[in-house]
N, C-alpha and C. Protein backbone atom coordinates (compact mmCIF):
# COMPACT_ATOMS: atom_id res chain seq x y z
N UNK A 1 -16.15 0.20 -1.25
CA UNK A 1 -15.00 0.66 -0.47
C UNK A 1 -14.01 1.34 -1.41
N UNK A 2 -13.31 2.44 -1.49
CA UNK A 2 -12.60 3.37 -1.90
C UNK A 2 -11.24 2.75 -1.34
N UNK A 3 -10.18 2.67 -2.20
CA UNK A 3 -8.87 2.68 -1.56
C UNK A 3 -7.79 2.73 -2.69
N UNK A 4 -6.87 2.70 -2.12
CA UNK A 4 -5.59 3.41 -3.66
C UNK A 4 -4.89 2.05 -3.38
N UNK A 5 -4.21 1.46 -4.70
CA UNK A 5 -3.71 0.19 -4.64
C UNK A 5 -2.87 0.96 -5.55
N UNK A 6 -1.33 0.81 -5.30
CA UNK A 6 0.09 1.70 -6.11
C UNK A 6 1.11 0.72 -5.99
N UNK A 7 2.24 0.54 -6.69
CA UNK A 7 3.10 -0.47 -7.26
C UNK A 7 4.32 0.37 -6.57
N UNK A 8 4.96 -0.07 -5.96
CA UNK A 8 6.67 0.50 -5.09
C UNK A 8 7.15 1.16 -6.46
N UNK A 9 7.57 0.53 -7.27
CA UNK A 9 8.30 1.05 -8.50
C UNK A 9 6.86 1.31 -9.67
N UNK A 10 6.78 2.32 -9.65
CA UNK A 10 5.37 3.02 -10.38
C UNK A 10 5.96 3.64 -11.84
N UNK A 11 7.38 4.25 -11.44
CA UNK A 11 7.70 5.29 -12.35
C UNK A 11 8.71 6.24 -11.91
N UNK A 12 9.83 6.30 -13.00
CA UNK A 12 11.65 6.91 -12.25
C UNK A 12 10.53 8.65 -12.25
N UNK A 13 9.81 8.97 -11.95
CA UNK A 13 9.60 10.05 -11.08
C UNK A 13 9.26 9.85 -9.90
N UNK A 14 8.08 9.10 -9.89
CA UNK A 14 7.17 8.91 -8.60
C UNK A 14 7.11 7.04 -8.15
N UNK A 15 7.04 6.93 -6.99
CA UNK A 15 7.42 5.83 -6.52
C UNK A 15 5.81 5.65 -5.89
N UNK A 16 5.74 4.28 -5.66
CA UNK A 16 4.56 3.85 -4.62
C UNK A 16 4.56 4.77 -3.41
N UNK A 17 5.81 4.88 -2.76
CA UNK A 17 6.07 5.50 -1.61
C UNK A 17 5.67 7.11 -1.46
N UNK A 18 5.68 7.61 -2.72
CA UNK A 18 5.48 9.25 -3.10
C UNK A 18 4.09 9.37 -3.22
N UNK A 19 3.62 7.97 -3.97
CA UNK A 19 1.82 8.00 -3.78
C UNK A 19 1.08 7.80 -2.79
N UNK A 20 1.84 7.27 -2.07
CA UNK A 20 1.06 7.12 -0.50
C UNK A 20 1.03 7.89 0.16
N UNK A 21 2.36 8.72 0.27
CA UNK A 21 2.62 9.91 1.12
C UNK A 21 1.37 10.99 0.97
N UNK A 22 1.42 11.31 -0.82
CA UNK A 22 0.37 12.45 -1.03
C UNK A 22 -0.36 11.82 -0.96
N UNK A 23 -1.58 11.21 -0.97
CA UNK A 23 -2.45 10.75 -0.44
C UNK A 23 -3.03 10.41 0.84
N UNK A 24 -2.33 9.66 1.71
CA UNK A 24 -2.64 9.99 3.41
C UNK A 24 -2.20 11.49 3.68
N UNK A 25 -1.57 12.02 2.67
CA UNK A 25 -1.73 13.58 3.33
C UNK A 25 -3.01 14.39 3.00
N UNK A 26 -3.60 14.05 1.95
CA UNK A 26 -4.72 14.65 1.65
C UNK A 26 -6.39 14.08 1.92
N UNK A 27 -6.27 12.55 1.91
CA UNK A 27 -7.01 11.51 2.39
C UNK A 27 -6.64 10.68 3.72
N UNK A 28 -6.42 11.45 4.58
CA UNK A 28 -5.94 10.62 5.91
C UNK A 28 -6.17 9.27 6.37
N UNK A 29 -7.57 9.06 6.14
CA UNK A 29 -8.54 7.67 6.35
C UNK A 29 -8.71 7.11 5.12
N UNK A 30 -8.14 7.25 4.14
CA UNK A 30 -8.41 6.55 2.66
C UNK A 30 -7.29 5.14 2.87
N UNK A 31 -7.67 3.69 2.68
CA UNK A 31 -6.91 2.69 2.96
C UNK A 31 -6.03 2.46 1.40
N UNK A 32 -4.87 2.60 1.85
CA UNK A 32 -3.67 2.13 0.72
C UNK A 32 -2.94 0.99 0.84
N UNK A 33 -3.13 0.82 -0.09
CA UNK A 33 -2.04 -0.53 -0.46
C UNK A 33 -0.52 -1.01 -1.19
N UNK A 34 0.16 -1.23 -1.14
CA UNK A 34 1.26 -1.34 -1.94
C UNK A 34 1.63 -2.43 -2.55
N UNK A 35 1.95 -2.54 -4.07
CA UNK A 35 2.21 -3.63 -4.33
C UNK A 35 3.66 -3.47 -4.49
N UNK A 36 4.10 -4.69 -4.33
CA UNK A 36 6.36 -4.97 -4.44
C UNK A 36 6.65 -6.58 -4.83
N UNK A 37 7.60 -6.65 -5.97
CA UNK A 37 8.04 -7.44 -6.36
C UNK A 37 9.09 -7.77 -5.40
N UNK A 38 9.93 -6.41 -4.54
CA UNK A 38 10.84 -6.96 -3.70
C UNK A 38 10.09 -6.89 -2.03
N UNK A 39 11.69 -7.45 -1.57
CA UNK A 39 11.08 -7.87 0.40
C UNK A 39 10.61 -6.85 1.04
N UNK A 40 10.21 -5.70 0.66
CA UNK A 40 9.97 -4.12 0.88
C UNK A 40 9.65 -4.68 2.40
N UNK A 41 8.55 -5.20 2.64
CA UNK A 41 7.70 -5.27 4.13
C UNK A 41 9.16 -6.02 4.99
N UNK A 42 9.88 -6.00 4.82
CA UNK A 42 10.95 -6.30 5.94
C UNK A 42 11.92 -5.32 6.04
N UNK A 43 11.82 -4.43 5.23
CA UNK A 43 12.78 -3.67 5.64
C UNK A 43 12.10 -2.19 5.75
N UNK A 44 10.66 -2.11 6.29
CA UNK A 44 9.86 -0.69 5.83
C UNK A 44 10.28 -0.17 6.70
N UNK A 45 10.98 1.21 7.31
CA UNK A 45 10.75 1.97 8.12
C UNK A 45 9.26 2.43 9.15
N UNK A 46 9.61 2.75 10.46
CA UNK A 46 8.08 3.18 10.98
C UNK A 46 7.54 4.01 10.33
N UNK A 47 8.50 4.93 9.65
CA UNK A 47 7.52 5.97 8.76
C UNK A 47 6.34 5.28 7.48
N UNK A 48 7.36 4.51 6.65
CA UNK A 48 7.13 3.66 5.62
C UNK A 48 5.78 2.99 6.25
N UNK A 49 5.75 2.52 7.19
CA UNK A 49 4.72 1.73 7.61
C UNK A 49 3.27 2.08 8.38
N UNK A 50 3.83 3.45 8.42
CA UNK A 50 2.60 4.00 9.15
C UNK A 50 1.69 4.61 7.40
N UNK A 51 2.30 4.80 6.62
CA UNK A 51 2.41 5.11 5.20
C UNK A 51 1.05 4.43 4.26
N UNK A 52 1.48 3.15 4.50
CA UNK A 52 0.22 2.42 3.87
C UNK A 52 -0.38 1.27 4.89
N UNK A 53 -1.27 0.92 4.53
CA UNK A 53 -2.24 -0.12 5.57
C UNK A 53 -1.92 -1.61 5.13
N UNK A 54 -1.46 -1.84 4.13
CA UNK A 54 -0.96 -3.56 3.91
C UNK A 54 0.07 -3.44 2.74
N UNK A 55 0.92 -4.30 2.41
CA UNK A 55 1.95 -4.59 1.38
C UNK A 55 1.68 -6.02 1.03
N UNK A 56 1.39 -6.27 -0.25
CA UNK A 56 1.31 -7.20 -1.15
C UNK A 56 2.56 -7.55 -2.27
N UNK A 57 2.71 -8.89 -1.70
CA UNK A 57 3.88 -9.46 -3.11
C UNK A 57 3.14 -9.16 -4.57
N UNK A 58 4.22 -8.61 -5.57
CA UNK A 58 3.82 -8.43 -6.97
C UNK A 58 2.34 -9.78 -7.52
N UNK A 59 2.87 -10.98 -6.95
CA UNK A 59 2.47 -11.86 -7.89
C UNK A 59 0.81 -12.28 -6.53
N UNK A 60 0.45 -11.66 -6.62
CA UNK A 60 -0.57 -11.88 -5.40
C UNK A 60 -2.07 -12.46 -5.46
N UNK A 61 -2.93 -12.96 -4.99
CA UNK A 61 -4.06 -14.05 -5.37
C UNK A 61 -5.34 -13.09 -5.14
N UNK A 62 -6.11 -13.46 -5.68
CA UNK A 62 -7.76 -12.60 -5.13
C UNK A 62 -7.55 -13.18 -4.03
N UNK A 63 -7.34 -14.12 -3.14
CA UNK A 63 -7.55 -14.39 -1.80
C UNK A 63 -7.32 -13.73 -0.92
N UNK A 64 -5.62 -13.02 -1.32
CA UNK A 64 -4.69 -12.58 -0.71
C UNK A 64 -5.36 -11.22 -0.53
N UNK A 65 -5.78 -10.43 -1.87
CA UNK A 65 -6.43 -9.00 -1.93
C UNK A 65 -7.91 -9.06 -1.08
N UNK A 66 -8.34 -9.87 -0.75
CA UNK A 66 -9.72 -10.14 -0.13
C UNK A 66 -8.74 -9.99 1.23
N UNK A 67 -8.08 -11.06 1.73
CA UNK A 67 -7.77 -10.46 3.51
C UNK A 67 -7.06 -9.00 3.75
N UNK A 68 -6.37 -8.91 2.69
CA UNK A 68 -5.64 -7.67 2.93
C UNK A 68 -6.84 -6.41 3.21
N UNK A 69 -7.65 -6.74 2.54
CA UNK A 69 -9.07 -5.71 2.21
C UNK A 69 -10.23 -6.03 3.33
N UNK A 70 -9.91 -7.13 3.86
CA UNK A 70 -10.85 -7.18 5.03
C UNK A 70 -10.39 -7.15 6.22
N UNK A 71 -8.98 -6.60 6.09
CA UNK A 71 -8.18 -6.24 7.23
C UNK A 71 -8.15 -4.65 7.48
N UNK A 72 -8.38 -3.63 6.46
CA UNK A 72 -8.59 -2.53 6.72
C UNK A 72 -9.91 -2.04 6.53
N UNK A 73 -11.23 -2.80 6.71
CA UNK A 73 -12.53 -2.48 5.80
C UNK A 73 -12.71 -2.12 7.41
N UNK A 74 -13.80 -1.01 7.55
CA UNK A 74 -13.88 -0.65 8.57
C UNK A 74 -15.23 -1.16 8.98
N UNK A 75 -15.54 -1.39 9.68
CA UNK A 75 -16.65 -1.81 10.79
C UNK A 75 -16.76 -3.10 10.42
């Protein structure tokens, strides 16, 4: 399975949010992920959220990356 896993705060140019954007713009069906140290998923905008397919806390478990990943795995 192919998918982009990007960090909210990546880099004072480009943000998680800037990597997702270009990417569902160029990969429409490619599943993204975001990782955030902060409450990001409570305060995402509909845009923000239509943006990537799951948000993961910084400090996160293989368990956690297994449902998140079998929540967008297709068929």
């Amino acid at each position: 399975m192919d998918l982009v896993l990007t960090r909210s705060g990546q880099c004072p140019r480009w943000t998680g949010w800037d990597v997702a954007r270009a990417v569902r713009q160029r990969w429409p069906g490619l599943p993204i992920g975001l990782v955030t140290g902060w409450a990001v998923a409570l305060e995402m905008s509909d845009e923000e959220r239509r943006g990537v397919d799951f948000v993961l806390a910084s400090l996160y478990t293989v368990e956690t990356l297994r449902s998140a990943l079998a929540a967008v795995r297709p068929g």
